[in-house]
N, C-alpha and C. Protein backbone atom coordinates (compact mmCIF):
# COMPACT_ATOMS: atom_id res chain seq x y z
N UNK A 1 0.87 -1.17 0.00
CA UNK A 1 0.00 0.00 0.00
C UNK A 1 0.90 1.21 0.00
N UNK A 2 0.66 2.25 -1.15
CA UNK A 2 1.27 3.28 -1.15
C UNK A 2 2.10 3.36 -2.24
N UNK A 3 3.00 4.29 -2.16
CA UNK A 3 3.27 5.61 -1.27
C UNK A 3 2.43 6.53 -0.78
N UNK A 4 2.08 7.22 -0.08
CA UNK A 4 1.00 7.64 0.64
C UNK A 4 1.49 9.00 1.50
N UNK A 5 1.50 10.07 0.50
CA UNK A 5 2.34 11.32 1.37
C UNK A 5 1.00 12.39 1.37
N UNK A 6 1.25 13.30 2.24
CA UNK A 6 0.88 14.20 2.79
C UNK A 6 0.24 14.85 1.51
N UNK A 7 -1.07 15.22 1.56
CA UNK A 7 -2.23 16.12 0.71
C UNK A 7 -2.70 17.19 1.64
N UNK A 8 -3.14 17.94 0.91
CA UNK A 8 -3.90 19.67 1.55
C UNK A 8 -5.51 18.94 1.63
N UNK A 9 -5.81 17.95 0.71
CA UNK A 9 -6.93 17.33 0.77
C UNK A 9 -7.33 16.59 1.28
N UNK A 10 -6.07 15.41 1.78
CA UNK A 10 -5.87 14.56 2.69
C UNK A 10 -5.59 13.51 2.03
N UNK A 11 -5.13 12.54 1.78
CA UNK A 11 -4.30 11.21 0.69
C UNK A 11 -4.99 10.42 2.03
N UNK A 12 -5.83 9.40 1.52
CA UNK A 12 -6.45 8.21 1.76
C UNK A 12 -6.26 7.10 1.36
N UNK A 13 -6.04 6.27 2.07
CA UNK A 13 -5.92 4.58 1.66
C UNK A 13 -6.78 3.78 3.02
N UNK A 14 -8.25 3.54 2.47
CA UNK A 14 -8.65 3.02 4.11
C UNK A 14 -9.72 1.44 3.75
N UNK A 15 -9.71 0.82 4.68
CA UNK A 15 -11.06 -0.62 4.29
C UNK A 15 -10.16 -1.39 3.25
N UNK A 16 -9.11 -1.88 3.17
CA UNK A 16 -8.61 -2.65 2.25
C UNK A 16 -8.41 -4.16 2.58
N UNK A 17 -8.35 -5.30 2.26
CA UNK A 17 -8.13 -6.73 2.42
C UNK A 17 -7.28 -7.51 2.07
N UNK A 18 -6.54 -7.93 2.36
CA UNK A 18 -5.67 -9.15 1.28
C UNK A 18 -5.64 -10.29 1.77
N UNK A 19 -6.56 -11.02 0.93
CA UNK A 19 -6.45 -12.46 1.93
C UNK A 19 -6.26 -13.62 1.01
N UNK A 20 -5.53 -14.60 1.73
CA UNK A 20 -4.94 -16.02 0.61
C UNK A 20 -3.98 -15.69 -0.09
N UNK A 21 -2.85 -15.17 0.04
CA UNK A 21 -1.83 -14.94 -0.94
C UNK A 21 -0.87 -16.00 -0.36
N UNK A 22 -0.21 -16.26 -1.45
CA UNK A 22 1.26 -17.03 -1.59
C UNK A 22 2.35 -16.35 -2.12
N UNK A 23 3.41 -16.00 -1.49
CA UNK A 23 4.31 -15.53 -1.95
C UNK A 23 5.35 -16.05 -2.07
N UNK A 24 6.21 -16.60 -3.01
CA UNK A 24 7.61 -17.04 -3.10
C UNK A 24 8.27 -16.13 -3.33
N UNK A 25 9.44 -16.32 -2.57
CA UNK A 25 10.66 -15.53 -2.42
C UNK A 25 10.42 -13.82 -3.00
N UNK A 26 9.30 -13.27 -2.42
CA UNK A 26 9.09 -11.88 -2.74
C UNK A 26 10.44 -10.66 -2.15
N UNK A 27 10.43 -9.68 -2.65
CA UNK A 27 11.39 -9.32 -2.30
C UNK A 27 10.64 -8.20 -1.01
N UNK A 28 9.52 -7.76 -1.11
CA UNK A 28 8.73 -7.62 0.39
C UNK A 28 7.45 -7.88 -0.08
N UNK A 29 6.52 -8.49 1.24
CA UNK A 29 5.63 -9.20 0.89
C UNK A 29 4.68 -8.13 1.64
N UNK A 30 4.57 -8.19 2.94
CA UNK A 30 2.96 -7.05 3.10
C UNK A 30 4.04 -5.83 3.46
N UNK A 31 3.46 -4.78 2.65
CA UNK A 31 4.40 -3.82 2.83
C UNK A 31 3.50 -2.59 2.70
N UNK A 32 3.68 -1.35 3.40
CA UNK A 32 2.71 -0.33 3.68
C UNK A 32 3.64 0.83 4.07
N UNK A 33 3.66 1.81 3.12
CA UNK A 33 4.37 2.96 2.92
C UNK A 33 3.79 4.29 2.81
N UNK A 34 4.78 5.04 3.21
CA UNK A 34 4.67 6.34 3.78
C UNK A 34 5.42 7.07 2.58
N UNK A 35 5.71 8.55 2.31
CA UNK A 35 6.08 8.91 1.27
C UNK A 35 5.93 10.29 1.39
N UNK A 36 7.49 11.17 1.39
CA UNK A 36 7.89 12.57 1.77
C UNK A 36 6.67 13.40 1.69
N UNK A 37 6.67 14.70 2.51
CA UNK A 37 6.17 15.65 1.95
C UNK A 37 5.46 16.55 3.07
N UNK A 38 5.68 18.13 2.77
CA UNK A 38 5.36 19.03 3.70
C UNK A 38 4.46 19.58 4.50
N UNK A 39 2.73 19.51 3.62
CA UNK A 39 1.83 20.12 3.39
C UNK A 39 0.73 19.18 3.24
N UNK A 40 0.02 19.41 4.11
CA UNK A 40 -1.23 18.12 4.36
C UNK A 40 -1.32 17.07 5.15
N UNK A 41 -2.18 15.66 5.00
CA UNK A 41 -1.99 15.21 5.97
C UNK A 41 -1.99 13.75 5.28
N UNK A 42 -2.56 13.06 5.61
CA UNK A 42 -3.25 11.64 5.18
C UNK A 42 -3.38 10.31 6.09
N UNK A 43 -4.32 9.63 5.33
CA UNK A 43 -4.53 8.22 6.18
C UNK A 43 -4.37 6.78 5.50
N UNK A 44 -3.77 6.02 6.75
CA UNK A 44 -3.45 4.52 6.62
C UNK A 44 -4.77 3.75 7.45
N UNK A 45 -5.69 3.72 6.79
CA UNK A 45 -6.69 2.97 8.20
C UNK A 45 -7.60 1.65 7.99
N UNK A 46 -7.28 1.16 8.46
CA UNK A 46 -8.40 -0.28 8.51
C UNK A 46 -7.79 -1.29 7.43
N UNK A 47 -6.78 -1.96 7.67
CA UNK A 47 -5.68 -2.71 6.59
C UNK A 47 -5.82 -3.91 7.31
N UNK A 48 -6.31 -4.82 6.20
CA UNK A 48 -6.03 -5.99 6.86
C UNK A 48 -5.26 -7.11 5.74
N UNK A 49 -4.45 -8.04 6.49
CA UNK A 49 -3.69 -9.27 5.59
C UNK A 49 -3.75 -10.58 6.38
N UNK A 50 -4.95 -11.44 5.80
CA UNK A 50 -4.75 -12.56 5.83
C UNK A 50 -4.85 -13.75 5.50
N UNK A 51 -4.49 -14.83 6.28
CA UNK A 51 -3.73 -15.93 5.27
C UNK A 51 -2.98 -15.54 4.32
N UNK A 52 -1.88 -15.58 4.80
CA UNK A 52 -0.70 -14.94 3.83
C UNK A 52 0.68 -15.91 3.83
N UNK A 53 0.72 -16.32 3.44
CA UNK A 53 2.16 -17.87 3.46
C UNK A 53 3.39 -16.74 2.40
N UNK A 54 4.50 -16.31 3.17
CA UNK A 54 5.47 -16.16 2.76
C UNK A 54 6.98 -16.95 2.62
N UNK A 55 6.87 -17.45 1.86
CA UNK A 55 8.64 -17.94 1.42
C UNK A 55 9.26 -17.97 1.46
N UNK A 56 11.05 -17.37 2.06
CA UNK A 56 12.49 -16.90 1.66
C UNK A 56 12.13 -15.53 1.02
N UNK A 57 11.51 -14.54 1.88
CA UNK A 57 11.57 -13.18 1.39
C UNK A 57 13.07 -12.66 0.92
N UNK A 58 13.41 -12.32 0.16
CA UNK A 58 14.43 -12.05 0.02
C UNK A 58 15.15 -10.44 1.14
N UNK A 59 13.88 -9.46 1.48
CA UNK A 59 14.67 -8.37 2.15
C UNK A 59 13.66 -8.45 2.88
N UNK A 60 12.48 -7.57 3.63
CA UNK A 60 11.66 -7.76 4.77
C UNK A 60 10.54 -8.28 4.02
N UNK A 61 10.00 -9.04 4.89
CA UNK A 61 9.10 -9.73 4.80
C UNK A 61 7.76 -8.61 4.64
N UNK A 62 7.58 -8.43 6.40
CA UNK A 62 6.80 -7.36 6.61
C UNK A 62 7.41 -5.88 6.59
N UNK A 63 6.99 -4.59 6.41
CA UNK A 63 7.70 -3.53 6.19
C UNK A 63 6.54 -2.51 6.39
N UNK A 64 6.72 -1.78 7.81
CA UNK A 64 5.78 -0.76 7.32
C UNK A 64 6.03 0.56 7.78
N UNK A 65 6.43 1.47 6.85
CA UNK A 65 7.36 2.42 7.67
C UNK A 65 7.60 3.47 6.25
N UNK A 66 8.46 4.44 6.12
CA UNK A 66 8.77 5.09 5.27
C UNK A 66 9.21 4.89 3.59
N UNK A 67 8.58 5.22 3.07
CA UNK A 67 9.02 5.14 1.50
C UNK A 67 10.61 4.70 1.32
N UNK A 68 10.91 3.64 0.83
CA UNK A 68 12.44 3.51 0.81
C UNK A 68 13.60 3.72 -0.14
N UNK A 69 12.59 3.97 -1.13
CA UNK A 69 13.41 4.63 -2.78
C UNK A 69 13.42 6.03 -2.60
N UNK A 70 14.01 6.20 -3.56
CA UNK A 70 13.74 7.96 -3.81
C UNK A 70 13.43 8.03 -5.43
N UNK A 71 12.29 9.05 -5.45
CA UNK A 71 11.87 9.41 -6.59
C UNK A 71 12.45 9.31 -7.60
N UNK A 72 12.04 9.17 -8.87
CA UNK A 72 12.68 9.24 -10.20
C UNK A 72 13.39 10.35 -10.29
N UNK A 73 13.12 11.78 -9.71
CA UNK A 73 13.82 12.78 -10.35
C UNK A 73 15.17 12.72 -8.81
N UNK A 74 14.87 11.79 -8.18
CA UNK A 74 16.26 11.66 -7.11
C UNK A 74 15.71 12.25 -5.84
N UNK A 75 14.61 12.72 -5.80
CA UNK A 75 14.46 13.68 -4.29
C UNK A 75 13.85 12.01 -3.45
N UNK A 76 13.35 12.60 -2.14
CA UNK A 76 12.57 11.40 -1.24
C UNK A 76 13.88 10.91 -0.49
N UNK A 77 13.60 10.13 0.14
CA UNK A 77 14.69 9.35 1.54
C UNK A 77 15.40 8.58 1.39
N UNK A 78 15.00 7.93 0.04
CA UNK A 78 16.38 6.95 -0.21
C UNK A 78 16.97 5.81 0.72
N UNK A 79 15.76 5.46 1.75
CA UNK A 79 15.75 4.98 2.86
C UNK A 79 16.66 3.00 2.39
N UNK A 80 16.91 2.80 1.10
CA UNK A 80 16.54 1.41 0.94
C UNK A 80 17.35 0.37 1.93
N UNK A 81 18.63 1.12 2.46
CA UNK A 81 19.44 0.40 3.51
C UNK A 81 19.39 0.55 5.23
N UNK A 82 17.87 1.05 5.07
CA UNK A 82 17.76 1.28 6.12
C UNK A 82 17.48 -0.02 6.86
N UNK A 83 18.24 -0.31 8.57
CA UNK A 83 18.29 0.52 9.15
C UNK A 83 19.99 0.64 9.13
N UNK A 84 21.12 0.67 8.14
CA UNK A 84 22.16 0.61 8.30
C UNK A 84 22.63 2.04 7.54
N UNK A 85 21.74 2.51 6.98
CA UNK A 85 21.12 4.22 6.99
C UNK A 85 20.67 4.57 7.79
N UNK A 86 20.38 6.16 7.81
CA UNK A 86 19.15 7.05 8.22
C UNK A 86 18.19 7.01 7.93
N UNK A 87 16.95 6.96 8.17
CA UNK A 87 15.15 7.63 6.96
C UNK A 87 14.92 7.91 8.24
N UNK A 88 14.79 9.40 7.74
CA UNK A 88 13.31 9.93 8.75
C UNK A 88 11.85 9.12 8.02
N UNK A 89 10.79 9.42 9.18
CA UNK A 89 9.58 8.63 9.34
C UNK A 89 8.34 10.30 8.74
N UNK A 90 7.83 10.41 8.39
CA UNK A 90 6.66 11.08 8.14
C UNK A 90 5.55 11.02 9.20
N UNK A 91 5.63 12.42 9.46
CA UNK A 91 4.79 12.61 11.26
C UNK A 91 3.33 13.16 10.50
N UNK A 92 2.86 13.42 8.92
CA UNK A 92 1.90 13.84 8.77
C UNK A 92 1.27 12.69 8.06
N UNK A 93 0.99 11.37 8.11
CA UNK A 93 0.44 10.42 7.64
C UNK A 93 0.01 9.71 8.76
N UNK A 94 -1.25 9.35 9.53
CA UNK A 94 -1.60 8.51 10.57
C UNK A 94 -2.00 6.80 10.17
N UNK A 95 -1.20 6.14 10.70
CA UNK A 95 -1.35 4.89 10.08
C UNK A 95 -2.11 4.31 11.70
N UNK A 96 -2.89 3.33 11.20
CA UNK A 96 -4.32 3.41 12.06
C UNK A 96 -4.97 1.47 12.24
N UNK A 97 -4.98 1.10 12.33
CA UNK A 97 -5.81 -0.14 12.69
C UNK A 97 -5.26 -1.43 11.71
N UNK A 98 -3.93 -1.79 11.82
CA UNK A 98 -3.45 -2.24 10.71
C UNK A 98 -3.49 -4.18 11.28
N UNK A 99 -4.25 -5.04 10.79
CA UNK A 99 -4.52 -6.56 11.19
C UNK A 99 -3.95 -7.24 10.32
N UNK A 100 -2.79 -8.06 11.07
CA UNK A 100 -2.31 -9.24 10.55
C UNK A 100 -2.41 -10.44 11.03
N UNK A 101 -3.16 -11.59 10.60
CA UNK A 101 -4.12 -12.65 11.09
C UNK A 101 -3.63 -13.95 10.41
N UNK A 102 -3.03 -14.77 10.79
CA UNK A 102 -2.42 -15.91 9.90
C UNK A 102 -1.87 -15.82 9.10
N UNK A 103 -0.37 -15.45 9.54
CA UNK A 103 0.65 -15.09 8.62
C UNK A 103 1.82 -16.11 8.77
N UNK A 104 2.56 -16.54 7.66
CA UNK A 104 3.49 -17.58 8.19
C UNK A 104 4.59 -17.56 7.12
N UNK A 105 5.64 -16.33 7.81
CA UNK A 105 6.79 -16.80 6.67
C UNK A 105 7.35 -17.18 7.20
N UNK A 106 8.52 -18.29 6.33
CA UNK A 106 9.85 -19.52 6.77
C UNK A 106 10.96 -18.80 5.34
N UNK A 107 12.25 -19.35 6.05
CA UNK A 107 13.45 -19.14 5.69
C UNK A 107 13.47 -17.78 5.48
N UNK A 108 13.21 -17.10 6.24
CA UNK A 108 13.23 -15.18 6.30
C UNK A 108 14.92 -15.83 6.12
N UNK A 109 15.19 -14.73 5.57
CA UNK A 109 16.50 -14.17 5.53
C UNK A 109 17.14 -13.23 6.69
N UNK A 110 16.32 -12.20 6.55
CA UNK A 110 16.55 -11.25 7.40
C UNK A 110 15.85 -10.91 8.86
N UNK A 111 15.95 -9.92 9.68
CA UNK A 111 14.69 -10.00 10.72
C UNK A 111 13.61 -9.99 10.53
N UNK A 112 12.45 -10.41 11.18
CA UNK A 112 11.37 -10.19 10.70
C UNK A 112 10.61 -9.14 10.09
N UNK A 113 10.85 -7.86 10.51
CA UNK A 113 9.98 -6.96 9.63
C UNK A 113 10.32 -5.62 10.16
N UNK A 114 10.11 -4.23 9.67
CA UNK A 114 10.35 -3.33 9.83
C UNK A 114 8.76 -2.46 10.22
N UNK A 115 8.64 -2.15 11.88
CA UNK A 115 7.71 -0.94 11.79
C UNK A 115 7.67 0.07 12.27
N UNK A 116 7.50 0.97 11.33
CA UNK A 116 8.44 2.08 11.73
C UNK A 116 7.55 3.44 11.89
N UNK A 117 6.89 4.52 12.48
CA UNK A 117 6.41 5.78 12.46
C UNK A 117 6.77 6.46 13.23
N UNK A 118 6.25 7.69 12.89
CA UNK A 118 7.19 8.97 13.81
C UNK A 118 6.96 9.00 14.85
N UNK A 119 7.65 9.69 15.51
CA UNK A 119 7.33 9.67 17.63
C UNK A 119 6.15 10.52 17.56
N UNK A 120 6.02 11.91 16.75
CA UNK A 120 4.94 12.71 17.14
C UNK A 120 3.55 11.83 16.73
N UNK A 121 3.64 11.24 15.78
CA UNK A 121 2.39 10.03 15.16
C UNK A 121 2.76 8.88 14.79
N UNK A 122 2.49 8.11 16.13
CA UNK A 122 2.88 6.98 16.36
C UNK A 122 1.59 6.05 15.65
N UNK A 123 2.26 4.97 15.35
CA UNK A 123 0.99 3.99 14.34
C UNK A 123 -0.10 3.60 15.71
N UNK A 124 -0.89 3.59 15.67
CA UNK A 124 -1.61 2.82 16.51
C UNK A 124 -2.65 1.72 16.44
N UNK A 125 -3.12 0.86 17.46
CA UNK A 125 -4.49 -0.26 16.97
C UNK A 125 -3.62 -1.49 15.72
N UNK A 126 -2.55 -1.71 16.49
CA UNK A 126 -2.38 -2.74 15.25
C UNK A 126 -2.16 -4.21 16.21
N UNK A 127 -2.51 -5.07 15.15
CA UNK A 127 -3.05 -6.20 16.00
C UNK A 127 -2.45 -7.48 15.11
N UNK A 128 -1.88 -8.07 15.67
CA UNK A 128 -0.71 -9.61 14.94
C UNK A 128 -1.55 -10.51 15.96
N UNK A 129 -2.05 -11.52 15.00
CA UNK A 129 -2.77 -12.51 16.03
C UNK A 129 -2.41 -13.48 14.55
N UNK A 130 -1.96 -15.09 15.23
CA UNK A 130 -0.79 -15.79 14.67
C UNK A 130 -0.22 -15.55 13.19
N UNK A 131 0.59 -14.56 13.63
CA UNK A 131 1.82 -14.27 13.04
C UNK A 131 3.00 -14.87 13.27
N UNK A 132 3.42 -15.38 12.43
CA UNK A 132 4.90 -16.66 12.46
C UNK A 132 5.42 -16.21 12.07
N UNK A 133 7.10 -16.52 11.90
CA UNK A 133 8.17 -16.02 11.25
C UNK A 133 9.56 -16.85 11.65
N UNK A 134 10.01 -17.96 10.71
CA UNK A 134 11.09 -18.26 11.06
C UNK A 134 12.18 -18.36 9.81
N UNK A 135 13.21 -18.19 10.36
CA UNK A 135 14.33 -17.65 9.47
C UNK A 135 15.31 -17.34 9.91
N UNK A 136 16.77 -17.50 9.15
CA UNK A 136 18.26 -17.25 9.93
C UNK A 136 18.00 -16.22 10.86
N UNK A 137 17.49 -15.10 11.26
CA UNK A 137 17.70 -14.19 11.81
C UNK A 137 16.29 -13.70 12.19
N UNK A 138 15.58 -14.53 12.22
CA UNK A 138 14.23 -14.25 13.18
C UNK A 138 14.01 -13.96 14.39
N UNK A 139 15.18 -14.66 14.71
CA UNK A 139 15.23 -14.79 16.93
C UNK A 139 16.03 -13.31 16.54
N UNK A 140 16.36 -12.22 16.00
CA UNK A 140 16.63 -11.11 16.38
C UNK A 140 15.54 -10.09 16.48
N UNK A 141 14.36 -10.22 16.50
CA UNK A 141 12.96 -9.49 16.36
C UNK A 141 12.87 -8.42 15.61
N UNK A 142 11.75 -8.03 15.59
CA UNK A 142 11.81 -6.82 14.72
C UNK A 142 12.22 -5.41 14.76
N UNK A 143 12.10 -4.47 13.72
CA UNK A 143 12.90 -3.22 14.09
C UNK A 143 11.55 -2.61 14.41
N UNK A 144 11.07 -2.25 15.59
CA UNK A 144 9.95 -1.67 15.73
C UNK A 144 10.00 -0.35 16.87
N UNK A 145 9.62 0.85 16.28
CA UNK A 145 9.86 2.10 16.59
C UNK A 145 8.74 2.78 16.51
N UNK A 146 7.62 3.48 17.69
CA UNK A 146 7.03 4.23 17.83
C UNK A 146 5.39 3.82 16.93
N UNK A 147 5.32 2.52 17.39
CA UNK A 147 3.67 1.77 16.73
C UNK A 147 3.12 0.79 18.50
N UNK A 148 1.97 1.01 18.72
CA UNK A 148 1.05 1.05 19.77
C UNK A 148 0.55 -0.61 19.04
N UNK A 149 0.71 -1.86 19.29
CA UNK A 149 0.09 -2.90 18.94
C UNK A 149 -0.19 -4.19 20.04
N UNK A 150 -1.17 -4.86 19.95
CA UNK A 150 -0.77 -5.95 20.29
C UNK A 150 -0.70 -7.82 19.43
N UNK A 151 -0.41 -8.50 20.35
CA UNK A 151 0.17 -9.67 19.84
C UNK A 151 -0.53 -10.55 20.38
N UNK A 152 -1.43 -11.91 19.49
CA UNK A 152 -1.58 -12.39 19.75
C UNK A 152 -1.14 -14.39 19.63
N UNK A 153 -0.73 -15.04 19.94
CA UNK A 153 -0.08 -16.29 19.59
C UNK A 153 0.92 -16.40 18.21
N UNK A 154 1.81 -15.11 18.64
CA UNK A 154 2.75 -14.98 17.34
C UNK A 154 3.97 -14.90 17.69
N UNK A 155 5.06 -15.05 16.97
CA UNK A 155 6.10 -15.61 17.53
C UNK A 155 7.21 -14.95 16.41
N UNK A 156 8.54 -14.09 16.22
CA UNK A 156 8.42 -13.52 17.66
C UNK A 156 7.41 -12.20 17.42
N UNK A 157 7.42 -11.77 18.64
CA UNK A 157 6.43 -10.36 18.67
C UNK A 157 7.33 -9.33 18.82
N UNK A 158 6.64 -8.28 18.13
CA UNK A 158 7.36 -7.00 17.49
C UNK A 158 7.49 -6.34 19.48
N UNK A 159 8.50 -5.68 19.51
CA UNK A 159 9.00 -5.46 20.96
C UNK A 159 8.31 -4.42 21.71
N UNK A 160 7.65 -3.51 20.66
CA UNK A 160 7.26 -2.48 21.25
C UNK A 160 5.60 -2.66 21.23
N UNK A 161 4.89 -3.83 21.37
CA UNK A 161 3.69 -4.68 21.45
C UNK A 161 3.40 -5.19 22.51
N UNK A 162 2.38 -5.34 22.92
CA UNK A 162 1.78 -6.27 23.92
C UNK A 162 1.64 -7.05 23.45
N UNK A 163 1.80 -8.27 24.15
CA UNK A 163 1.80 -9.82 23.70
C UNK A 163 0.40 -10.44 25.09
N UNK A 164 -0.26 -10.68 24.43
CA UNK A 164 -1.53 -10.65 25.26
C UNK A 164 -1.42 -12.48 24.93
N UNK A 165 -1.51 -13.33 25.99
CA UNK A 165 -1.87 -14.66 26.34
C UNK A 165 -3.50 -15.00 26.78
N UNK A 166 -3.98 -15.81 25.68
CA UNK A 166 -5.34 -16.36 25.66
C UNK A 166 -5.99 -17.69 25.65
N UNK A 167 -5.34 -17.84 27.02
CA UNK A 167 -5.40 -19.57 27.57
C UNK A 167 -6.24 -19.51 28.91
């Protein structure tokens, strides 16, 4: 989903679904982006992905955080090595109620997933209920910075989440 930058009108992306996908060796599989800009505002709201079987992602699996290219004419964040770069995060896009519900990638390559929003607008209402993830470098968890979620029977769970037990 996206790029999704800041409008005077407001840039909307809301009520969306993805369910039953298979992905082999994608190079990112649910991925939800943010995308420069000064003036306006916009929304990420009501996203959901499930049943989703991912493969040997080749770079993040999950990713949801700042635009990581930079524009054709060269401007934007250029974020793509992040986090072994810099990217600032976009504080005028509210990303909002984001559900991931039976998700299961194997042979990740890398950590599990990147989520990333600004401190002043932090993602909030996001909800991982069995979310899997195993792969060389899974037991290092995710890069997760300034998103309000919780976790339900998923493994591992993003750090800055509640991991809520329902036994």
């Amino acid at each position: 989903i996206g790029s999704v930058p800041p409008n005077t009108a407001v840039a909307c992306v809301k009520d969306v679904i993805f369910r039953n996908v298979y992905f082999d060796e994608p190079y990112k599989a649910i991925y939800i982006k943010t995308n420069p800009g000064n003036d306006g505002s916009g929304i990420i709201q009501n996203i959901t992905y499930e049943n989703i079987y991912i493969k040997e992602s080749i770079w993040w699996g999950i990713y949801i955080g700042p635009q990581q290219q930079e524009q054709p004419d060269g401007s934007g964040p250029g974020c793509l090595f992040y986090p072994f770069d810099p990217c600032p995060t976009q504080p005028r896009i509210a990303i909002d109620s984001i559900t991931l519900r039976n998700i299961t990638e194997v042979n990740a390559l890398l950590l599990p997933g990147v989520l990333r929003c600004n401190e002043t607008a932090p993602c909030t209402n996001f909800i991982w209920e069995d979310v899997n993830i195993s792969g060389e470098l899974s037991w290092g968890g995710y890069v997760c910075e300034n998103v309000k979620g919780k976790a339900i029977g998923s493994s591992p769970v993003p750090s800055c989440f509640l991991e809520l037990n329902l036994t």
